[in-house]
PDB file of N, CA and C in Angstrom:
ATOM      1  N   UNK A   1     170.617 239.322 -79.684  1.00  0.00           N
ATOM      2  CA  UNK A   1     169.954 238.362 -80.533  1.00  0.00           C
ATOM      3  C   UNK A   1     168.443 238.459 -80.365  1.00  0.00           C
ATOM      4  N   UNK A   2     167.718 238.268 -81.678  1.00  0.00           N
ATOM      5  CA  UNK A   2     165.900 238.185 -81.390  1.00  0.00           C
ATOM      6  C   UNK A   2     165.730 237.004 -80.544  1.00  0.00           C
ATOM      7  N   UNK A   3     164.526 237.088 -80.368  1.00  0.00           N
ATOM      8  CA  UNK A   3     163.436 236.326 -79.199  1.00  0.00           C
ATOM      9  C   UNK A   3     163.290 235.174 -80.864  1.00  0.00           C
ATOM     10  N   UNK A   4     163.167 233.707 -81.059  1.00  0.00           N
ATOM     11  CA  UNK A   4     162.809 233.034 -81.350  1.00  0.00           C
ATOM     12  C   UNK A   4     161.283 232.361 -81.302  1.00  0.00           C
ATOM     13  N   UNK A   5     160.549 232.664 -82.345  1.00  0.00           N
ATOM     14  CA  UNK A   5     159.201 232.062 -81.995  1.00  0.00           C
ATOM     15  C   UNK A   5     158.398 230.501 -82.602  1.00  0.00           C
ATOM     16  N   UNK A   6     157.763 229.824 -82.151  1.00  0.00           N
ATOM     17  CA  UNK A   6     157.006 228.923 -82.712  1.00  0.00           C
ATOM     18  C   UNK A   6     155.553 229.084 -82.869  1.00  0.00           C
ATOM     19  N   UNK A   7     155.007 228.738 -84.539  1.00  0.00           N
ATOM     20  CA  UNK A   7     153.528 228.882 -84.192  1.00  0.00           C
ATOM     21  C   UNK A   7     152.883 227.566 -84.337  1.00  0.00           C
ATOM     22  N   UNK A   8     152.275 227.553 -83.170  1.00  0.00           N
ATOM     23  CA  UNK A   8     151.133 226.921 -82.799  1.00  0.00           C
ATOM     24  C   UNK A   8     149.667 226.755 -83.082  1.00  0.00           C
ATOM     25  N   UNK A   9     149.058 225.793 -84.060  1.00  0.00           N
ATOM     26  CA  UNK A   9     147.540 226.187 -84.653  1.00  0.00           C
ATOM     27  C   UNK A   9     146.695 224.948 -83.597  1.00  0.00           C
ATOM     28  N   UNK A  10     145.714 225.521 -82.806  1.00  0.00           N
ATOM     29  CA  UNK A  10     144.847 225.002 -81.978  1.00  0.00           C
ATOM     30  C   UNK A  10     143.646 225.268 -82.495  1.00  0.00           C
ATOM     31  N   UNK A  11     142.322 223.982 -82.291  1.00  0.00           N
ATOM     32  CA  UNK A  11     141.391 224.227 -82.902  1.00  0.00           C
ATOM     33  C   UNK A  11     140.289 223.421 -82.165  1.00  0.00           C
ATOM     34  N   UNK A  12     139.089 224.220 -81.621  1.00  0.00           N
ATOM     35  CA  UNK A  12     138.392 223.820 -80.657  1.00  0.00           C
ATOM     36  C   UNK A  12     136.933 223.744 -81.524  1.00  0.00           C
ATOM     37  N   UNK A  13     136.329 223.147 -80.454  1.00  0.00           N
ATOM     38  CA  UNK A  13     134.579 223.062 -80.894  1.00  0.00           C
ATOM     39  C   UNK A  13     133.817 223.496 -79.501  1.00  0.00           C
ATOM     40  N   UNK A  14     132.937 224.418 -79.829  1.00  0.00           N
ATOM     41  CA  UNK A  14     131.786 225.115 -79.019  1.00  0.00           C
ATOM     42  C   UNK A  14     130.680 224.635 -79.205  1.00  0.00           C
ATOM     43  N   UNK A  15     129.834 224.379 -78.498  1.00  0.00           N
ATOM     44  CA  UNK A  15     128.432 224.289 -78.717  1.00  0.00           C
ATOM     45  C   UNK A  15     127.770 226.159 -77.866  1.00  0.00           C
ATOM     46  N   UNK A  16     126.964 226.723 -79.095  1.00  0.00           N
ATOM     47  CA  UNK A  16     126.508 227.754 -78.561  1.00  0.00           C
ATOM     48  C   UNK A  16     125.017 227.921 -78.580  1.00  0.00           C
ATOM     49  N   UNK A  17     124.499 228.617 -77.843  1.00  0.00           N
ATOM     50  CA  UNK A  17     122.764 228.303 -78.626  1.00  0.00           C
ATOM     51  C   UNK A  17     122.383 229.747 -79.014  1.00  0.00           C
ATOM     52  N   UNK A  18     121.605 229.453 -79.108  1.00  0.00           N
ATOM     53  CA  UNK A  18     121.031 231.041 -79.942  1.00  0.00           C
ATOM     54  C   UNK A  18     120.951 232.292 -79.141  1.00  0.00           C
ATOM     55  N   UNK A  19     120.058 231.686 -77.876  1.00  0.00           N
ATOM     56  CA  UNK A  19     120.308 232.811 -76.458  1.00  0.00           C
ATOM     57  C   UNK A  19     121.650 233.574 -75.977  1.00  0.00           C
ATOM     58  N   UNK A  20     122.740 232.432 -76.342  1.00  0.00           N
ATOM     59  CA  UNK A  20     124.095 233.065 -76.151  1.00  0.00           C
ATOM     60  C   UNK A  20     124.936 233.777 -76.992  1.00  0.00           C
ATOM     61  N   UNK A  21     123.945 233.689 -78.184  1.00  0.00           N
ATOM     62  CA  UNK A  21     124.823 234.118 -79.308  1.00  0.00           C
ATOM     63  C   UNK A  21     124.047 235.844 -79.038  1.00  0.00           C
ATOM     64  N   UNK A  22     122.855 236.080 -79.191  1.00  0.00           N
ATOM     65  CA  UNK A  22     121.924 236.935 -78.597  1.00  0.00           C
ATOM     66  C   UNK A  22     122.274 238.065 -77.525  1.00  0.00           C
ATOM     67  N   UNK A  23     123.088 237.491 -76.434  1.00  0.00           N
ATOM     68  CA  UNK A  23     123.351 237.728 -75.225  1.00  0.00           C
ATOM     69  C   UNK A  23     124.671 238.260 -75.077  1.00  0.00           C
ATOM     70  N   UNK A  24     125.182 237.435 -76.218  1.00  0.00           N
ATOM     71  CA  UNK A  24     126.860 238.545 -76.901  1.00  0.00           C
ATOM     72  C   UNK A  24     126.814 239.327 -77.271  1.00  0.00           C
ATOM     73  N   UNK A  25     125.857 239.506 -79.181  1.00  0.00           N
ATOM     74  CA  UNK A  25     125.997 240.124 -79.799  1.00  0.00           C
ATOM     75  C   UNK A  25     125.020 241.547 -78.747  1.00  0.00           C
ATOM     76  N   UNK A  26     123.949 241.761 -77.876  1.00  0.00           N
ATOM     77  CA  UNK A  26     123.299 242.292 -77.193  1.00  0.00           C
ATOM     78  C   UNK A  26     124.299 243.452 -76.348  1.00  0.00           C
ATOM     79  N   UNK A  27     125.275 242.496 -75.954  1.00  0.00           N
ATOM     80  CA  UNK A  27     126.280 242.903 -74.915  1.00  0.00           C
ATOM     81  C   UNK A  27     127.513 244.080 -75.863  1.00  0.00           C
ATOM     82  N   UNK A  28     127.525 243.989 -76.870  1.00  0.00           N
ATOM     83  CA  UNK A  28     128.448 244.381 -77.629  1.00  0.00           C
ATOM     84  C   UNK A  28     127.577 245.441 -77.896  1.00  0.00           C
ATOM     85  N   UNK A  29     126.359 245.427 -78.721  1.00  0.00           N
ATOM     86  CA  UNK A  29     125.882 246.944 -79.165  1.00  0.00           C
ATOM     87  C   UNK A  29     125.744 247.873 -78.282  1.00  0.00           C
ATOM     88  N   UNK A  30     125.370 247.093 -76.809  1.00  0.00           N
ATOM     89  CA  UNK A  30     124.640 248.282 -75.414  1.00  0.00           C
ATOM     90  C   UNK A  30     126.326 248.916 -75.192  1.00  0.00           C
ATOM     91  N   UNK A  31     127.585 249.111 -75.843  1.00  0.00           N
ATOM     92  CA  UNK A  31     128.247 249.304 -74.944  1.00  0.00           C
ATOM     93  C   UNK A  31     130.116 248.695 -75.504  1.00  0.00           C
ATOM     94  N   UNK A  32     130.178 247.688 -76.269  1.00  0.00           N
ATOM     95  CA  UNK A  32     131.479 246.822 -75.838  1.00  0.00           C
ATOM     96  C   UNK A  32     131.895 247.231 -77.450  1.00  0.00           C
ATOM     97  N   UNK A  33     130.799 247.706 -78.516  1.00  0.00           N
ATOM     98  CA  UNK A  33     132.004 248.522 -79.843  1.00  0.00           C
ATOM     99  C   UNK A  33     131.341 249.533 -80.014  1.00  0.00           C
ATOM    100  N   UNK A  34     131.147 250.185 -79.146  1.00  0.00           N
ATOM    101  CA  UNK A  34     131.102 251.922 -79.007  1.00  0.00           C
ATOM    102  C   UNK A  34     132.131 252.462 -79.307  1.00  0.00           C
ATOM    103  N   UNK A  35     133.446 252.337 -79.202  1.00  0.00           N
ATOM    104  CA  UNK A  35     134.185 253.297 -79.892  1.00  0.00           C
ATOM    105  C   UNK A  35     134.893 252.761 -80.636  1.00  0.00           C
ATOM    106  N   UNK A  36     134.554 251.752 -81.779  1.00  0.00           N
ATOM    107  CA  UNK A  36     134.482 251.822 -83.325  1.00  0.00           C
ATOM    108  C   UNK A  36     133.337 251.634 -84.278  1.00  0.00           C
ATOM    109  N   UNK A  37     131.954 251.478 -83.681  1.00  0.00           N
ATOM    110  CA  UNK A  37     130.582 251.509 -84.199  1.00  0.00           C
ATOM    111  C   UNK A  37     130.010 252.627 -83.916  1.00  0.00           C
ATOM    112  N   UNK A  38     129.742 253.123 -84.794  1.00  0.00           N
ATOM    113  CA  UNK A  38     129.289 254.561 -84.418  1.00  0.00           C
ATOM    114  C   UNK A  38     127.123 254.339 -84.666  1.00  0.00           C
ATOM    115  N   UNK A  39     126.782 253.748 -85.069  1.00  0.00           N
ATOM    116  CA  UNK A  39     125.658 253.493 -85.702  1.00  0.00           C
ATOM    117  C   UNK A  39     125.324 251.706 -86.380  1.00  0.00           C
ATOM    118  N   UNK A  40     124.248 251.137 -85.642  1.00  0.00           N
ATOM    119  CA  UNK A  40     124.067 249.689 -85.891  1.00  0.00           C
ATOM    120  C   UNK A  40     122.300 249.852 -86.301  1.00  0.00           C
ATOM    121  N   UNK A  41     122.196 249.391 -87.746  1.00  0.00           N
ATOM    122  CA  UNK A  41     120.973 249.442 -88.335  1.00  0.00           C
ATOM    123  C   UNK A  41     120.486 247.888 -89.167  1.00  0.00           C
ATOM    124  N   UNK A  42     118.975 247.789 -88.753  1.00  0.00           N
ATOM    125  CA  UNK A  42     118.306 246.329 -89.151  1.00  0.00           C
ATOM    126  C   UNK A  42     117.879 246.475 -90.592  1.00  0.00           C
ATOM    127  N   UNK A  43     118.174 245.802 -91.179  1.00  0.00           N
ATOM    128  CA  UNK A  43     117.823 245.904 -92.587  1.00  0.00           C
ATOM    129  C   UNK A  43     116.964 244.354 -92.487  1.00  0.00           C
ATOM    130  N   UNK A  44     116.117 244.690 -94.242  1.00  0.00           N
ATOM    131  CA  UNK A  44     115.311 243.533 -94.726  1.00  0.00           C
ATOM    132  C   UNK A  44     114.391 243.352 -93.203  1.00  0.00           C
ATOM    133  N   UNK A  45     113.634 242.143 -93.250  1.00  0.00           N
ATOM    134  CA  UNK A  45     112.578 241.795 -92.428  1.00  0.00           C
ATOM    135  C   UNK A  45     113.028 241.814 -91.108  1.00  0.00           C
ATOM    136  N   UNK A  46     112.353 241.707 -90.375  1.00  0.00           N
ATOM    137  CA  UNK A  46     112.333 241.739 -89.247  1.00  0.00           C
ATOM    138  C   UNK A  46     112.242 240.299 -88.547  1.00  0.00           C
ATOM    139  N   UNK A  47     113.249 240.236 -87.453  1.00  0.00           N
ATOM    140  CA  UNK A  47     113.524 238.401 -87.197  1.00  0.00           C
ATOM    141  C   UNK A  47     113.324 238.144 -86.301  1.00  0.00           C
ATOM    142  N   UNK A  48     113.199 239.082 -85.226  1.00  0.00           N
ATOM    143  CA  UNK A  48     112.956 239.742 -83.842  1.00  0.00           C
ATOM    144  C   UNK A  48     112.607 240.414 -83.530  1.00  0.00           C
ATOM    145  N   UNK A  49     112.231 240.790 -82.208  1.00  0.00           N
ATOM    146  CA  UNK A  49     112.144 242.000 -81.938  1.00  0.00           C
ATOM    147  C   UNK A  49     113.126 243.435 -81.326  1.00  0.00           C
ATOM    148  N   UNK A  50     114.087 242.652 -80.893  1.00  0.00           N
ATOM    149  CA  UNK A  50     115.597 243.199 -80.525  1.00  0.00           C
ATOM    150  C   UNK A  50     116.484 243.270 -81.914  1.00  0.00           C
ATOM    151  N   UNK A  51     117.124 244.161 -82.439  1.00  0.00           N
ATOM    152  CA  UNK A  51     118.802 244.411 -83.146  1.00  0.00           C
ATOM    153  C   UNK A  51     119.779 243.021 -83.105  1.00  0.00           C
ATOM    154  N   UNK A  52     119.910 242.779 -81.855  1.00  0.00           N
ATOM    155  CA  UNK A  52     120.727 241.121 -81.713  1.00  0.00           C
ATOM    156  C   UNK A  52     119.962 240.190 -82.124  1.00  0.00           C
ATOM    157  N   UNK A  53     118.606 240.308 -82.180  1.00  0.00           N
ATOM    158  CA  UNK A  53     118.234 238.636 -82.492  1.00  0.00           C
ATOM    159  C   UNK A  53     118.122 238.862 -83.832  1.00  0.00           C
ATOM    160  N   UNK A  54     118.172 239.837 -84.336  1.00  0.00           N
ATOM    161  CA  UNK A  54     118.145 239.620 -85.888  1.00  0.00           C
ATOM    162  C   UNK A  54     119.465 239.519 -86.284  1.00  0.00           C
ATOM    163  N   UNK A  55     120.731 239.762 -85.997  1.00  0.00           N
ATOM    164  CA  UNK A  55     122.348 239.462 -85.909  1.00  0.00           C
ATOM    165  C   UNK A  55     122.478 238.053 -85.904  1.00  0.00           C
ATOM    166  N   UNK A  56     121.765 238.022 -85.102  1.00  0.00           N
ATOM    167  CA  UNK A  56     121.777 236.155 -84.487  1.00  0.00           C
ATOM    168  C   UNK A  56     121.426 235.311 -85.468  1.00  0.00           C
ATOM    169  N   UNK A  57     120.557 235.932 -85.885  1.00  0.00           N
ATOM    170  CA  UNK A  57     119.815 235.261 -86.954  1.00  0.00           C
ATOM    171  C   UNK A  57     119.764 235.196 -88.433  1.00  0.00           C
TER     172      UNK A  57
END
């Protein structure tokens, strides 16, 4: 006989600030979707001076 399942919808609230959002998206380009990003480019103005803070932003 199958395994029987129930779904469950849970739904939370974060407070994040900008530094952390920064500090993710930062963490991800140096390294964490390297092998399915092959190339990450800033378009339109400039929002920052880092790739993430303009993500962030």
């Amino acid at each position: 006989m199958g395994k029987e399942y129930e779904e469950i919808k849970a739904e939370i609230s974060v407070r994040i600030s900008t530094e952390d959002i920064d500090d993710i998206v930062t963490t991800a380009l140096e390294g964490g979707i390297c092998y399915w990003c092959r190339r990450v480019e800033v378009k339109g103005k400039y929002l920052g001076e880092f790739a993430s803070e303009q993500i962030s932003r």
